[in-house]
N, C-alpha and C. Protein backbone atom coordinates (compact mmCIF):
# COMPACT_ATOMS: atom_id res chain seq x y z
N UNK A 1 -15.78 24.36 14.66
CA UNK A 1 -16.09 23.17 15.42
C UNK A 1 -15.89 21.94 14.55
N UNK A 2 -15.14 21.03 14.96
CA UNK A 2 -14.72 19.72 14.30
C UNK A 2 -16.22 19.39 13.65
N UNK A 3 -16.13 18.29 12.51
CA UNK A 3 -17.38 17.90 12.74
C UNK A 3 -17.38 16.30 13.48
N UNK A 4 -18.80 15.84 13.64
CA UNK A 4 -18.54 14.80 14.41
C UNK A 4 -20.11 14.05 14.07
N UNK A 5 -20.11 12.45 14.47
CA UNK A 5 -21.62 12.07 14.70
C UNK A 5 -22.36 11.89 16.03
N UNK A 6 -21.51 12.74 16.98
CA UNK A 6 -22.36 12.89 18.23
C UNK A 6 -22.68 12.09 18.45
N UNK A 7 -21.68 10.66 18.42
CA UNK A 7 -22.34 9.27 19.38
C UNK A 7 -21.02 8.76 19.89
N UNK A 8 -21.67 8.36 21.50
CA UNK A 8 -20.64 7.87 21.89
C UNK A 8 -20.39 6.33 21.69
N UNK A 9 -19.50 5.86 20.90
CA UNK A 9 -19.71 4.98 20.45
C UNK A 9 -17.90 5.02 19.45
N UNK A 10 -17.50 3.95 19.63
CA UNK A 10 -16.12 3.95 19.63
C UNK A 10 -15.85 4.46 18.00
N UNK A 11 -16.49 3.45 17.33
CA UNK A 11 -16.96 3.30 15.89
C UNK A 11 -16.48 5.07 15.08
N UNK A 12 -18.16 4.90 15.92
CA UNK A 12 -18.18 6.68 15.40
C UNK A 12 -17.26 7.74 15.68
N UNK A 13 -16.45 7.66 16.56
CA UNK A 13 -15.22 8.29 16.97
C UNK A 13 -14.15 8.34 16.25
N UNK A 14 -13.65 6.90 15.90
CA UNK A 14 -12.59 6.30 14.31
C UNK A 14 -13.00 7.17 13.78
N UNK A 15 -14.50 7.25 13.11
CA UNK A 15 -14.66 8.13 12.02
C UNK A 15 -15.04 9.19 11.46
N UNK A 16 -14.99 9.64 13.04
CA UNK A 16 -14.95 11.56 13.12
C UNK A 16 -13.55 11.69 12.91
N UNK A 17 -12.45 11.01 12.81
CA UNK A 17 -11.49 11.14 12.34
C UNK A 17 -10.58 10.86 11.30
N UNK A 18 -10.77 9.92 10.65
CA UNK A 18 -10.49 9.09 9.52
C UNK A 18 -11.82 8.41 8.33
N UNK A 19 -12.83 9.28 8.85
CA UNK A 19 -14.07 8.77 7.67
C UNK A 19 -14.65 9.88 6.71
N UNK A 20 -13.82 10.64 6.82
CA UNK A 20 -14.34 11.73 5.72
C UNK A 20 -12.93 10.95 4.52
N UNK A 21 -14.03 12.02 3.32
CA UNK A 21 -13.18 11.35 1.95
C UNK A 21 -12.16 11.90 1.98
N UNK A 22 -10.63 10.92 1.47
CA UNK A 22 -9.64 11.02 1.24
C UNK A 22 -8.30 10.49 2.90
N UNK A 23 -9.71 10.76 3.69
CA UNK A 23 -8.44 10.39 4.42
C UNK A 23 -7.68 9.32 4.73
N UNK A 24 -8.27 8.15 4.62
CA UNK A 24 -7.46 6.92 4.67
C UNK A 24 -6.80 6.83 3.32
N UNK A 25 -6.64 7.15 2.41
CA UNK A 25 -5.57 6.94 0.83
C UNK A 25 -4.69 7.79 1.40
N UNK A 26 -4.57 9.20 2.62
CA UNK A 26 -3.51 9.67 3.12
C UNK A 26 -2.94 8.72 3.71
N UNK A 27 -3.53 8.02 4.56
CA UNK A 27 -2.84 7.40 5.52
C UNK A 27 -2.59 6.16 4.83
N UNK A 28 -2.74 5.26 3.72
CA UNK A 28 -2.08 4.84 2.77
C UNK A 28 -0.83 5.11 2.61
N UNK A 29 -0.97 6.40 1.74
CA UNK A 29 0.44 7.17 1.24
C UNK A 29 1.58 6.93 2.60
N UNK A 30 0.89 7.31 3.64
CA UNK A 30 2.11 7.68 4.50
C UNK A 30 2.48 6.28 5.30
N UNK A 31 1.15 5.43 5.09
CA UNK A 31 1.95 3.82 5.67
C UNK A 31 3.19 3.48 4.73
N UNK A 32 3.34 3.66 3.72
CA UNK A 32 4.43 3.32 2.45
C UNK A 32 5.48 4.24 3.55
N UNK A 33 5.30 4.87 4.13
CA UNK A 33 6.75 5.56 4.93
C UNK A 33 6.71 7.63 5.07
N UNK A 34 7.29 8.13 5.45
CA UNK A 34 6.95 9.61 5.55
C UNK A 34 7.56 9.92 3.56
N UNK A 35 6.28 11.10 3.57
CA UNK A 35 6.64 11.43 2.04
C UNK A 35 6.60 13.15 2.55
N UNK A 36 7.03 13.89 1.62
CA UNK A 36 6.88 15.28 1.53
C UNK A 36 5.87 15.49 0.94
N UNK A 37 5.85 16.75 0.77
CA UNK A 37 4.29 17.20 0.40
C UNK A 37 4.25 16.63 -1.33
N UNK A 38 4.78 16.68 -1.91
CA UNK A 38 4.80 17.11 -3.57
C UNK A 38 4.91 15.78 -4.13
N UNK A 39 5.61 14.43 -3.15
CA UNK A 39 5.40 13.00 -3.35
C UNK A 39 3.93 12.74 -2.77
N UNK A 40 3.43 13.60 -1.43
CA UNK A 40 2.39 12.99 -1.24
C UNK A 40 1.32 13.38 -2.06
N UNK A 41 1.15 14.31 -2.60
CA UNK A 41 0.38 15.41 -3.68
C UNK A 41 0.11 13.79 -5.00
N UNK A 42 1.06 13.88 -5.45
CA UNK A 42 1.68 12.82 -6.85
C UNK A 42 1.08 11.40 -6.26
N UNK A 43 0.91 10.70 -5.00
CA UNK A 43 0.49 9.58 -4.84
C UNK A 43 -1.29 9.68 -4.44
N UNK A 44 -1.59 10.46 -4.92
CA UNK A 44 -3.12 11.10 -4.51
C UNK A 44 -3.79 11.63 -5.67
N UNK A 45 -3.67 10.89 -7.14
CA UNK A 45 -4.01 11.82 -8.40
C UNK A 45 -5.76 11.74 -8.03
N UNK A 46 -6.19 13.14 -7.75
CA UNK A 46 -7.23 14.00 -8.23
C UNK A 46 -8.19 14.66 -6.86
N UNK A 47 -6.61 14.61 -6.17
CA UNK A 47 -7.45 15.26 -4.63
C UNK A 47 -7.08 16.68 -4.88
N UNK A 48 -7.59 17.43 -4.59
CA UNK A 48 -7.22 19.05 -5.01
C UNK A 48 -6.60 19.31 -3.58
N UNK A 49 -5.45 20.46 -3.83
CA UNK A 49 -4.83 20.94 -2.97
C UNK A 49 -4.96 21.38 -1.90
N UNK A 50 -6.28 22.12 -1.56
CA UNK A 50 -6.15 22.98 -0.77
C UNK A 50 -7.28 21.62 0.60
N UNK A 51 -7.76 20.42 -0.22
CA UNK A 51 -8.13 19.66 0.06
C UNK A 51 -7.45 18.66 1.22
N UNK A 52 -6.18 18.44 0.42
CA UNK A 52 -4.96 17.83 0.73
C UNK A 52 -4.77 18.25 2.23
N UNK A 53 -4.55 19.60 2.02
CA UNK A 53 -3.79 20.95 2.85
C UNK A 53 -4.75 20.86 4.25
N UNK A 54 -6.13 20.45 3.98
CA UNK A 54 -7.39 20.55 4.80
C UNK A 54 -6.93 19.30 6.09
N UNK A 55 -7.19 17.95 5.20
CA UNK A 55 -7.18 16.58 5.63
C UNK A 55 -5.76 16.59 6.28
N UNK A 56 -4.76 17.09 6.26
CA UNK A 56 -3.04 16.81 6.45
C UNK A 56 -3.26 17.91 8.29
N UNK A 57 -3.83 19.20 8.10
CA UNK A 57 -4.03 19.96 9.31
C UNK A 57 -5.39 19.19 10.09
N UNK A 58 -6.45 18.53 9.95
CA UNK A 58 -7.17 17.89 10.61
C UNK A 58 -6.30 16.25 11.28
N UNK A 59 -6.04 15.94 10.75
CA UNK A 59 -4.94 14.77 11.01
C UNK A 59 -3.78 14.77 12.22
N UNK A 60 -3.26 15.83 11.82
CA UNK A 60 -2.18 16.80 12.63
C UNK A 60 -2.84 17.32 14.06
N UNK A 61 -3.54 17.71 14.10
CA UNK A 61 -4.61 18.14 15.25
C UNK A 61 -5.09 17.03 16.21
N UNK A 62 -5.50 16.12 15.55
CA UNK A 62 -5.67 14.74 15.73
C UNK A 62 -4.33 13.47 16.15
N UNK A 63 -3.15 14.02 15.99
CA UNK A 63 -2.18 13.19 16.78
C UNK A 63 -1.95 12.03 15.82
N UNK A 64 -2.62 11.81 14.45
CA UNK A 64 -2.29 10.79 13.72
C UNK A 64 -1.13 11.34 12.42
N UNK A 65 -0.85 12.41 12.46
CA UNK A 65 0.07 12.41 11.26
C UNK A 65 0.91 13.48 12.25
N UNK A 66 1.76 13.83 11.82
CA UNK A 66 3.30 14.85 12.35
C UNK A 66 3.92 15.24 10.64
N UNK A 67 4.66 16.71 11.47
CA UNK A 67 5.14 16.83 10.08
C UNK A 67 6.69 17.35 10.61
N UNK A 68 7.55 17.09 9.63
CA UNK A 68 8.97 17.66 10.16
C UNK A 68 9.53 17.93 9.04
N UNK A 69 10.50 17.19 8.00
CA UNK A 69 10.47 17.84 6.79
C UNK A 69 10.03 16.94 5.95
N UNK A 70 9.18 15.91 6.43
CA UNK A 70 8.03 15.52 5.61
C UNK A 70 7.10 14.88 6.42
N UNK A 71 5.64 14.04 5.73
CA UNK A 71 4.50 14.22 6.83
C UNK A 71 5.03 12.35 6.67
N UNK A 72 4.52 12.07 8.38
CA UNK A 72 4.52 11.12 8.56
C UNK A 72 3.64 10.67 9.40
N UNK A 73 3.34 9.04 9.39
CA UNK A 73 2.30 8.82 10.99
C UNK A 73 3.11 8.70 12.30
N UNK A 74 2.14 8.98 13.05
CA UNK A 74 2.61 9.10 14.85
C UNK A 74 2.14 7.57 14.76
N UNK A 75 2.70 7.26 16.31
CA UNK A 75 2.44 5.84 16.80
C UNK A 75 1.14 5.44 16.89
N UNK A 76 0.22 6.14 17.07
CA UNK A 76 -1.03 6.20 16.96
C UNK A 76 -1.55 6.20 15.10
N UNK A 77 -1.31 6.63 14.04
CA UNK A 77 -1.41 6.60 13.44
C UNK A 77 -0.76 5.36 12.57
N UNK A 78 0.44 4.98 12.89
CA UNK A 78 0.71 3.87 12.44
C UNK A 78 -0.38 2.02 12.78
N UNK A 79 -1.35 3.26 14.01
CA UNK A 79 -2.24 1.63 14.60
C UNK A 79 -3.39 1.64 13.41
N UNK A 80 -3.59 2.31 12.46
CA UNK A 80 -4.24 2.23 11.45
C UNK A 80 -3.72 1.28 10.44
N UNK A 81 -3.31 0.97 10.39
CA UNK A 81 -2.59 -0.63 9.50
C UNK A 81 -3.22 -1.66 9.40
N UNK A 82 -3.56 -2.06 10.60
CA UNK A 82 -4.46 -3.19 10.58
C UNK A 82 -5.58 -2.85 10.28
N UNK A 83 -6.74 -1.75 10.36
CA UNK A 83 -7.75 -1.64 10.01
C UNK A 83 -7.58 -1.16 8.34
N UNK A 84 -6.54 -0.46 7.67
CA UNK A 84 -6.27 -0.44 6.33
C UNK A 84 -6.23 -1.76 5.76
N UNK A 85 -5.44 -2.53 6.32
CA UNK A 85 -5.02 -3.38 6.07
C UNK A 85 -6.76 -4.36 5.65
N UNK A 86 -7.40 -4.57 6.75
CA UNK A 86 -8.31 -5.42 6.88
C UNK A 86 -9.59 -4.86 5.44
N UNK A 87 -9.27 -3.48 5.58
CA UNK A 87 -10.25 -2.94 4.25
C UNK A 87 -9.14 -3.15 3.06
N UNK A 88 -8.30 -3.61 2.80
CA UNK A 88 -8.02 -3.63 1.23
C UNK A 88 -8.21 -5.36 1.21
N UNK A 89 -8.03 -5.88 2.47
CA UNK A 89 -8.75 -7.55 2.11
C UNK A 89 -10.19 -7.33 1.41
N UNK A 90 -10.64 -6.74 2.53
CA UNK A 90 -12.14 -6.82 1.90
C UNK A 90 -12.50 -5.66 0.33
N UNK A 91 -12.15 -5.24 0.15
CA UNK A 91 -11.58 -4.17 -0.69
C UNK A 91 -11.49 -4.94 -2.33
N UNK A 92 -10.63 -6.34 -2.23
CA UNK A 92 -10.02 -6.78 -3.24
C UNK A 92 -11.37 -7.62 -3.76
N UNK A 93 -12.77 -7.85 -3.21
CA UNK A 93 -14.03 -8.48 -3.37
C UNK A 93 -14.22 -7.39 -4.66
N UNK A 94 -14.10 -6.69 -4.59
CA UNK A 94 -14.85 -5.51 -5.99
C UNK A 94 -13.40 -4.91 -7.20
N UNK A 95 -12.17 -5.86 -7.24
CA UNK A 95 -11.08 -5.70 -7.78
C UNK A 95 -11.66 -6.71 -9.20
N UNK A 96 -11.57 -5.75 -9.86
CA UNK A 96 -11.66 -6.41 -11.54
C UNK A 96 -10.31 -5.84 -12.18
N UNK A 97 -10.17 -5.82 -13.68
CA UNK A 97 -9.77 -5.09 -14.14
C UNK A 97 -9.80 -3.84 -13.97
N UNK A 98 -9.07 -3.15 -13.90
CA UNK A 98 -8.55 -1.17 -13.92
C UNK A 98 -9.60 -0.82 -15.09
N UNK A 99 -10.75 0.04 -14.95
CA UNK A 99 -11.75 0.69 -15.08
C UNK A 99 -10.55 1.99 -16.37
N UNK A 100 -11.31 2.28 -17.29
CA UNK A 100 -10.71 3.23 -18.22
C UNK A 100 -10.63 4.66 -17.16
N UNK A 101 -9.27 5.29 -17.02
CA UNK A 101 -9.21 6.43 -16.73
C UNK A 101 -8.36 5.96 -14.83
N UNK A 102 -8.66 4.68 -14.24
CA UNK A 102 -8.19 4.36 -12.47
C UNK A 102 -6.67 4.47 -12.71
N UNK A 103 -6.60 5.32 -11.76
CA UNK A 103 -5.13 5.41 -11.72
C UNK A 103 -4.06 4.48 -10.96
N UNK A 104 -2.81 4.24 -11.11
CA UNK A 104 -2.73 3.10 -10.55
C UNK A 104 -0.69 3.88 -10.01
N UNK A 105 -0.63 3.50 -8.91
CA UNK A 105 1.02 3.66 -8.11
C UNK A 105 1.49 2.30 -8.13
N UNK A 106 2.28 1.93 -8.57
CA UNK A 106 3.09 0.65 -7.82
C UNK A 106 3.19 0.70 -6.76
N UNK A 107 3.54 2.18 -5.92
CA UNK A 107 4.14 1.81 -4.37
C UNK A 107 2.48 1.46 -3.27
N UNK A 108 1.55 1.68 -4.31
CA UNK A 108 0.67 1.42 -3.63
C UNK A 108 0.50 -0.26 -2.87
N UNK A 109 1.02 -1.13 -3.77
CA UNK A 109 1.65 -2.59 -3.67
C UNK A 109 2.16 -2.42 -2.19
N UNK A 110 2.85 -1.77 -1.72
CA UNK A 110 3.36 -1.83 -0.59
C UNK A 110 2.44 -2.29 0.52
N UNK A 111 1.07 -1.46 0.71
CA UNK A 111 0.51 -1.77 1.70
C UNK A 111 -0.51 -3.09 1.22
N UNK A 112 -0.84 -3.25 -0.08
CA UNK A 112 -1.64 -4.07 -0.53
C UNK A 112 -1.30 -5.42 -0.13
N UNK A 113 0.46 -5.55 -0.96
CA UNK A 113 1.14 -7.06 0.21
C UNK A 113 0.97 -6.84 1.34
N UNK A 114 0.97 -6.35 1.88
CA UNK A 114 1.24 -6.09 3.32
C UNK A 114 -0.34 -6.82 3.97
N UNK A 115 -1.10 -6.68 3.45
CA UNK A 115 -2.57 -5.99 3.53
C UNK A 115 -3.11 -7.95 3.71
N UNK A 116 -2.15 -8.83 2.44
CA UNK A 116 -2.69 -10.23 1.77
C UNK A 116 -1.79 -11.09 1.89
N UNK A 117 -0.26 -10.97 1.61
CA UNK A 117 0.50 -11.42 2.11
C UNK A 117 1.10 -12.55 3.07
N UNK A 118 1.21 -13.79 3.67
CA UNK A 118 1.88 -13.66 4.88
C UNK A 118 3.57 -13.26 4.36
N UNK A 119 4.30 -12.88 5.80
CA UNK A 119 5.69 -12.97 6.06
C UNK A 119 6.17 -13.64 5.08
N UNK A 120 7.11 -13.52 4.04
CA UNK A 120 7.80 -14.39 3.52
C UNK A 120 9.35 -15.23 4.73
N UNK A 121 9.32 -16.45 4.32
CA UNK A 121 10.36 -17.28 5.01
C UNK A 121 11.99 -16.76 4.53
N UNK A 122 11.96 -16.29 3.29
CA UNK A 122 13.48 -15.75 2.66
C UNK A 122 12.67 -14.35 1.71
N UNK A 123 13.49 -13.33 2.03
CA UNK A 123 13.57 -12.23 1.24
C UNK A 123 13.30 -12.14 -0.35
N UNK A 124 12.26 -11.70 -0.98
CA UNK A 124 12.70 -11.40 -1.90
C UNK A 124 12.19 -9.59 -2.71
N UNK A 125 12.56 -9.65 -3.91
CA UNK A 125 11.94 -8.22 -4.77
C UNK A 125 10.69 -8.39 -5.60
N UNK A 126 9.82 -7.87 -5.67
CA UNK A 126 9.05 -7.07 -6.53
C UNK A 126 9.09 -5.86 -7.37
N UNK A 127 9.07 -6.10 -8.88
CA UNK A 127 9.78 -4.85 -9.94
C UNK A 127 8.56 -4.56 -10.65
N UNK A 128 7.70 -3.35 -10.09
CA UNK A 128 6.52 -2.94 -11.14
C UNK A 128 6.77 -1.55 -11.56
N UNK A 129 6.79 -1.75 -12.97
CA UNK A 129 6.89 0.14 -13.44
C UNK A 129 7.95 0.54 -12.70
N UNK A 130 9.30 -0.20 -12.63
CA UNK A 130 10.86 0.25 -12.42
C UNK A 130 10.47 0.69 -10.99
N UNK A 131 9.78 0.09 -10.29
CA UNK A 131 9.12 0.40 -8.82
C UNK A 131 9.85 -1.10 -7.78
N UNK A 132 11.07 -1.10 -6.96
CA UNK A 132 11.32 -2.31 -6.78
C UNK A 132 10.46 -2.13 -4.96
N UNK A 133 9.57 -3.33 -4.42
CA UNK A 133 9.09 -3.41 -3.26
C UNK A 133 9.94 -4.85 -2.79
N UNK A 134 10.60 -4.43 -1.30
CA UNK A 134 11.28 -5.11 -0.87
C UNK A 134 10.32 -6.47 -0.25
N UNK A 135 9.82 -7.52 0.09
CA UNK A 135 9.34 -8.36 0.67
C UNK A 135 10.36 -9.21 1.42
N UNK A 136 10.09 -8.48 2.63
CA UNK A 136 10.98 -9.26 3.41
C UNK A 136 9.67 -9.92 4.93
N UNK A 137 10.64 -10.64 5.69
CA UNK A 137 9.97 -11.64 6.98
C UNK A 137 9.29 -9.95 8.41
N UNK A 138 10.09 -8.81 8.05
CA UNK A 138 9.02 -7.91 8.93
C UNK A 138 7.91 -7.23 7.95
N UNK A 139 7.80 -7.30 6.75
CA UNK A 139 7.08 -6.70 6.02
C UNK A 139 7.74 -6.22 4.56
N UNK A 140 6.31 -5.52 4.07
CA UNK A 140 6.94 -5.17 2.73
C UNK A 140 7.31 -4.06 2.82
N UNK A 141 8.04 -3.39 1.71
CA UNK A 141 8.97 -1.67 2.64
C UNK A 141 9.42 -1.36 0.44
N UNK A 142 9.63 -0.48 0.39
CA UNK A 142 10.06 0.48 -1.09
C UNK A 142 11.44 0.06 -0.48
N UNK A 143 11.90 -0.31 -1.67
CA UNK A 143 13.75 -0.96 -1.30
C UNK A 143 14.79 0.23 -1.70
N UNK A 144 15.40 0.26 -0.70
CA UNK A 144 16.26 1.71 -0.97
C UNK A 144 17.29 1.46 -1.28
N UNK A 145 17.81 -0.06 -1.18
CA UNK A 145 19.21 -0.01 -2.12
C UNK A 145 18.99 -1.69 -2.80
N UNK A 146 20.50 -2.04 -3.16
CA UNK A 146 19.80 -2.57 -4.36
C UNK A 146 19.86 -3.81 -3.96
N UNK A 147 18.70 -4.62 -4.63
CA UNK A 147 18.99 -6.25 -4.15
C UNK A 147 20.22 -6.80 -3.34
N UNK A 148 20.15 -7.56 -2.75
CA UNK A 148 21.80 -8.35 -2.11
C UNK A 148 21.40 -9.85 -2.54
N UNK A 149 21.08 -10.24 -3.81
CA UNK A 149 20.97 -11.88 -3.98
C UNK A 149 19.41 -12.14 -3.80
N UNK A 150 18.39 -11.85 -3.36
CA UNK A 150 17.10 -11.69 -3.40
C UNK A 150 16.57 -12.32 -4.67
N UNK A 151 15.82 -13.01 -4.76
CA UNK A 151 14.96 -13.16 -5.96
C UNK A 151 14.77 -12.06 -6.52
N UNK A 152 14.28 -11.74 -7.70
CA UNK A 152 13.34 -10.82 -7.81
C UNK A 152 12.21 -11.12 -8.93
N UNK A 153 10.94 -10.52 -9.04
CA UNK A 153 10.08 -10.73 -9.70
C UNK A 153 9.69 -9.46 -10.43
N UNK A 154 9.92 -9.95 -12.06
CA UNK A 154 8.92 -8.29 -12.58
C UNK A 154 7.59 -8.32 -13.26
N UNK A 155 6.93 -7.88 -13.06
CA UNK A 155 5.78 -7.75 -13.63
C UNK A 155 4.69 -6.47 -13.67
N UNK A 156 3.63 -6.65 -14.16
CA UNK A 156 2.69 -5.38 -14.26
C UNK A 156 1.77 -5.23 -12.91
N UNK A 157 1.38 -3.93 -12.55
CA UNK A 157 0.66 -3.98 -11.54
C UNK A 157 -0.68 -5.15 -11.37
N UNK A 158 -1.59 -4.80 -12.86
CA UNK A 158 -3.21 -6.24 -12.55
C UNK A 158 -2.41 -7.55 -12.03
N UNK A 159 -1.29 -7.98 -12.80
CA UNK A 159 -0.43 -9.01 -12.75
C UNK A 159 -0.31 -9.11 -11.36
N UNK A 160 1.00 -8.45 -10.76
CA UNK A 160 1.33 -8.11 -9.22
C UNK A 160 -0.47 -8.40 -8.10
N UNK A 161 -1.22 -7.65 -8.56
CA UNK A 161 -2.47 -7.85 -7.96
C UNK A 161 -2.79 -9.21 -7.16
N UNK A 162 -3.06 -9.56 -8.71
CA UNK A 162 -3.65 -11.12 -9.16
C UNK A 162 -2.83 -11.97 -8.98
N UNK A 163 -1.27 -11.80 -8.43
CA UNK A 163 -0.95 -12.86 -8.04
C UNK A 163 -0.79 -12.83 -6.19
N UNK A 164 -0.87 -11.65 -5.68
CA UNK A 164 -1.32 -11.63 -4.32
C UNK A 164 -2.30 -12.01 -4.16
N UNK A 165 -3.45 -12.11 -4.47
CA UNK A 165 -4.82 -12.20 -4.03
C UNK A 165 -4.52 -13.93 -4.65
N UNK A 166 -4.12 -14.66 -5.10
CA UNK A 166 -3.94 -16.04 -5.24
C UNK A 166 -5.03 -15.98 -6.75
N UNK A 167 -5.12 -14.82 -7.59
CA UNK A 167 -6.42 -15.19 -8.78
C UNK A 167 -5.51 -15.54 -9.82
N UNK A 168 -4.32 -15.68 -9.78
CA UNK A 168 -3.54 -16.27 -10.67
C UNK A 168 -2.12 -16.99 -10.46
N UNK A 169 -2.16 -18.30 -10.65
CA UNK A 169 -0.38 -18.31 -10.40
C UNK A 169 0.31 -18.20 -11.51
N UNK A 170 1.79 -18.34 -10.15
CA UNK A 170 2.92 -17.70 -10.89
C UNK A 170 3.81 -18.36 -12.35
N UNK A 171 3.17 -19.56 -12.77
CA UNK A 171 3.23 -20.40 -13.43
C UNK A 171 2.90 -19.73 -14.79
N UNK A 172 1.65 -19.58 -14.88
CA UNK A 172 0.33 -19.11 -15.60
C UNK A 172 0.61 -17.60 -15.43
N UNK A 173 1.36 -16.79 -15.27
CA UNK A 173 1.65 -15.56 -15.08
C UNK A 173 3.35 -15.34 -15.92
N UNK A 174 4.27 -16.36 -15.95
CA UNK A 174 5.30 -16.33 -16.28
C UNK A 174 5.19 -16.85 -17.82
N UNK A 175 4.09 -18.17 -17.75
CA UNK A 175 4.30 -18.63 -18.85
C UNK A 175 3.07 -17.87 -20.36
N UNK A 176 2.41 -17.14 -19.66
CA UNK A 176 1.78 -16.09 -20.53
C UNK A 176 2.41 -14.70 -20.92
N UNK A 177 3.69 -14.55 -20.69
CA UNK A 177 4.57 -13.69 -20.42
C UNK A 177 4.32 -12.46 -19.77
N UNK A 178 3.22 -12.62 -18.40
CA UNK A 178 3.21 -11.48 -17.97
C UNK A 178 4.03 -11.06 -16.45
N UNK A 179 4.84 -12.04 -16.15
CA UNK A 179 5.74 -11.67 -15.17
C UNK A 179 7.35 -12.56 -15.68
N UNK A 180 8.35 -12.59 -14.82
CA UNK A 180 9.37 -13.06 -15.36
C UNK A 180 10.07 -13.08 -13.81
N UNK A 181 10.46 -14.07 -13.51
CA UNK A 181 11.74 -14.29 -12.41
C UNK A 181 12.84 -13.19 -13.25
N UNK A 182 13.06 -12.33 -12.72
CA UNK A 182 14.66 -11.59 -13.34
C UNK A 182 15.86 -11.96 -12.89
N UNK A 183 15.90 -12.41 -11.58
CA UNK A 183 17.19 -12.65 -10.80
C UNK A 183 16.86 -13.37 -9.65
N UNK A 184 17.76 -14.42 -9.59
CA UNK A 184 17.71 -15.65 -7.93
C UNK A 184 16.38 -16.85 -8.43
N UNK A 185 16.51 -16.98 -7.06
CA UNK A 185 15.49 -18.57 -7.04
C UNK A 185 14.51 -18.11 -7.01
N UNK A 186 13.49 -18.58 -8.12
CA UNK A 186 12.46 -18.85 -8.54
C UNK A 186 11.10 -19.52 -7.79
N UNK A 187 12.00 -20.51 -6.36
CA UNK A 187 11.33 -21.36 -5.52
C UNK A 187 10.87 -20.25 -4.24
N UNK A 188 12.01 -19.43 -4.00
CA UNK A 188 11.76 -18.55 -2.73
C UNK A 188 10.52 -17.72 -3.14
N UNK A 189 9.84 -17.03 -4.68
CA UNK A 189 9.25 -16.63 -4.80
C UNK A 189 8.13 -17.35 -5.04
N UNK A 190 8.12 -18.54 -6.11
CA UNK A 190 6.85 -19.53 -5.73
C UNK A 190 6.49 -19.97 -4.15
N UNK A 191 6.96 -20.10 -3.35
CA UNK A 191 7.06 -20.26 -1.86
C UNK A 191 6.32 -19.22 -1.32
N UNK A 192 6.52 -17.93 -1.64
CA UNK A 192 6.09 -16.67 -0.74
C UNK A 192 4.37 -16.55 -1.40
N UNK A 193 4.41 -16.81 -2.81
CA UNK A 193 3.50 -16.72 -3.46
C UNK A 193 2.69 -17.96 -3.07
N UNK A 194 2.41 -19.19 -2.76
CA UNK A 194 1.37 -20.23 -2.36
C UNK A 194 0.57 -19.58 -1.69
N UNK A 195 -0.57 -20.81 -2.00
CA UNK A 195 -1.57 -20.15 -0.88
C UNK A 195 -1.89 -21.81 -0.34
């Protein structure tokens, strides 16, 4: 028998489905786009397997994930975005420095812009840990081929963070040498970056 909190009550419903641990960092992973098992395994350091294996068949049952030859969200599952989305705003209130031992993805950036972000007006790149995230006017997306003239920006993930959340500009980020314009205008990315 599923478990559940036996209230009718919309709330509690969400989270007879998505409020046990681990399952929204799935549905993380798979907002970044459909992964296979062994990428989604690798973007999840210290969920145990058979754990994984648990949350991926409850999900599946549930109409929010599909699997074909890799797991992805259903249309219904993709309506979790905005409520991800709205918890890594609120989320970024308890963002300090990376704690000794927090593990950290670049592609996790994906949903984080996404998350703080607005739309950028002109395209550009993001380069963390040889990780390039496309920022374009429908969203941010893992760039599958290679720049076409795009700005691009490299820097470290706290960096990348802290300059989404507006706790640092890009000024004061370039000129401390912790990010660097690599390629294109410099303005399209100060632009996307204002607050």
């Amino acid at each position: 028998m599923p478990k559940t909190y036996g209230q009718h009550c919309a709330l509690a419903r969400a989270l007879d489905r998505v409020g046990d641990r681990w399952t929204l960092l799935i549905v993380r992973e798979l907002l970044v786009g459909p992964r296979p098992w062994a990428d989604l395994k690798a973007g999840l350091p210290g969920i145990a397997t058979n754990l994984l294996a648990a949350r991926l068949r409850e999900l599946e049952a549930d109409g929010i994930v599909r699997r074909d030859e890799a797991y992805e969200l259903t249309p219904l599952g993709r309506e979790l975005a905005e409520p991800v989305h709205a918890l890594v705003r609120w989320g970024g209130n308890f963002m300090a420095a990376p704690g000794p031992g927090d593990a950290f993805s670049p592609h996790w950036l994906v949903v984080a812009l996404g998350a703080v972000l607005p739309a950028p007006a002109r395209p550009w790149r993001l380069r963390v840990d040889g990780v390039e995230i496309a920022l374009r006017p429908d969203g941010p997306a893992l760039a599958r081929e290679p720049a076409a003239g795009e700005p691009v920006l490299e820097c470290d993930g706290p960096t990348a963070l802290g300059l989404a959340a507006g706790r640092i500009g890009l000024d004061e980020a370039v000129a401390s040498g912790r990010a660097r314009v690599a390629a294109g205008d410099a303005a399209v990315v100060e632009a996307a970056l204002a607050r």
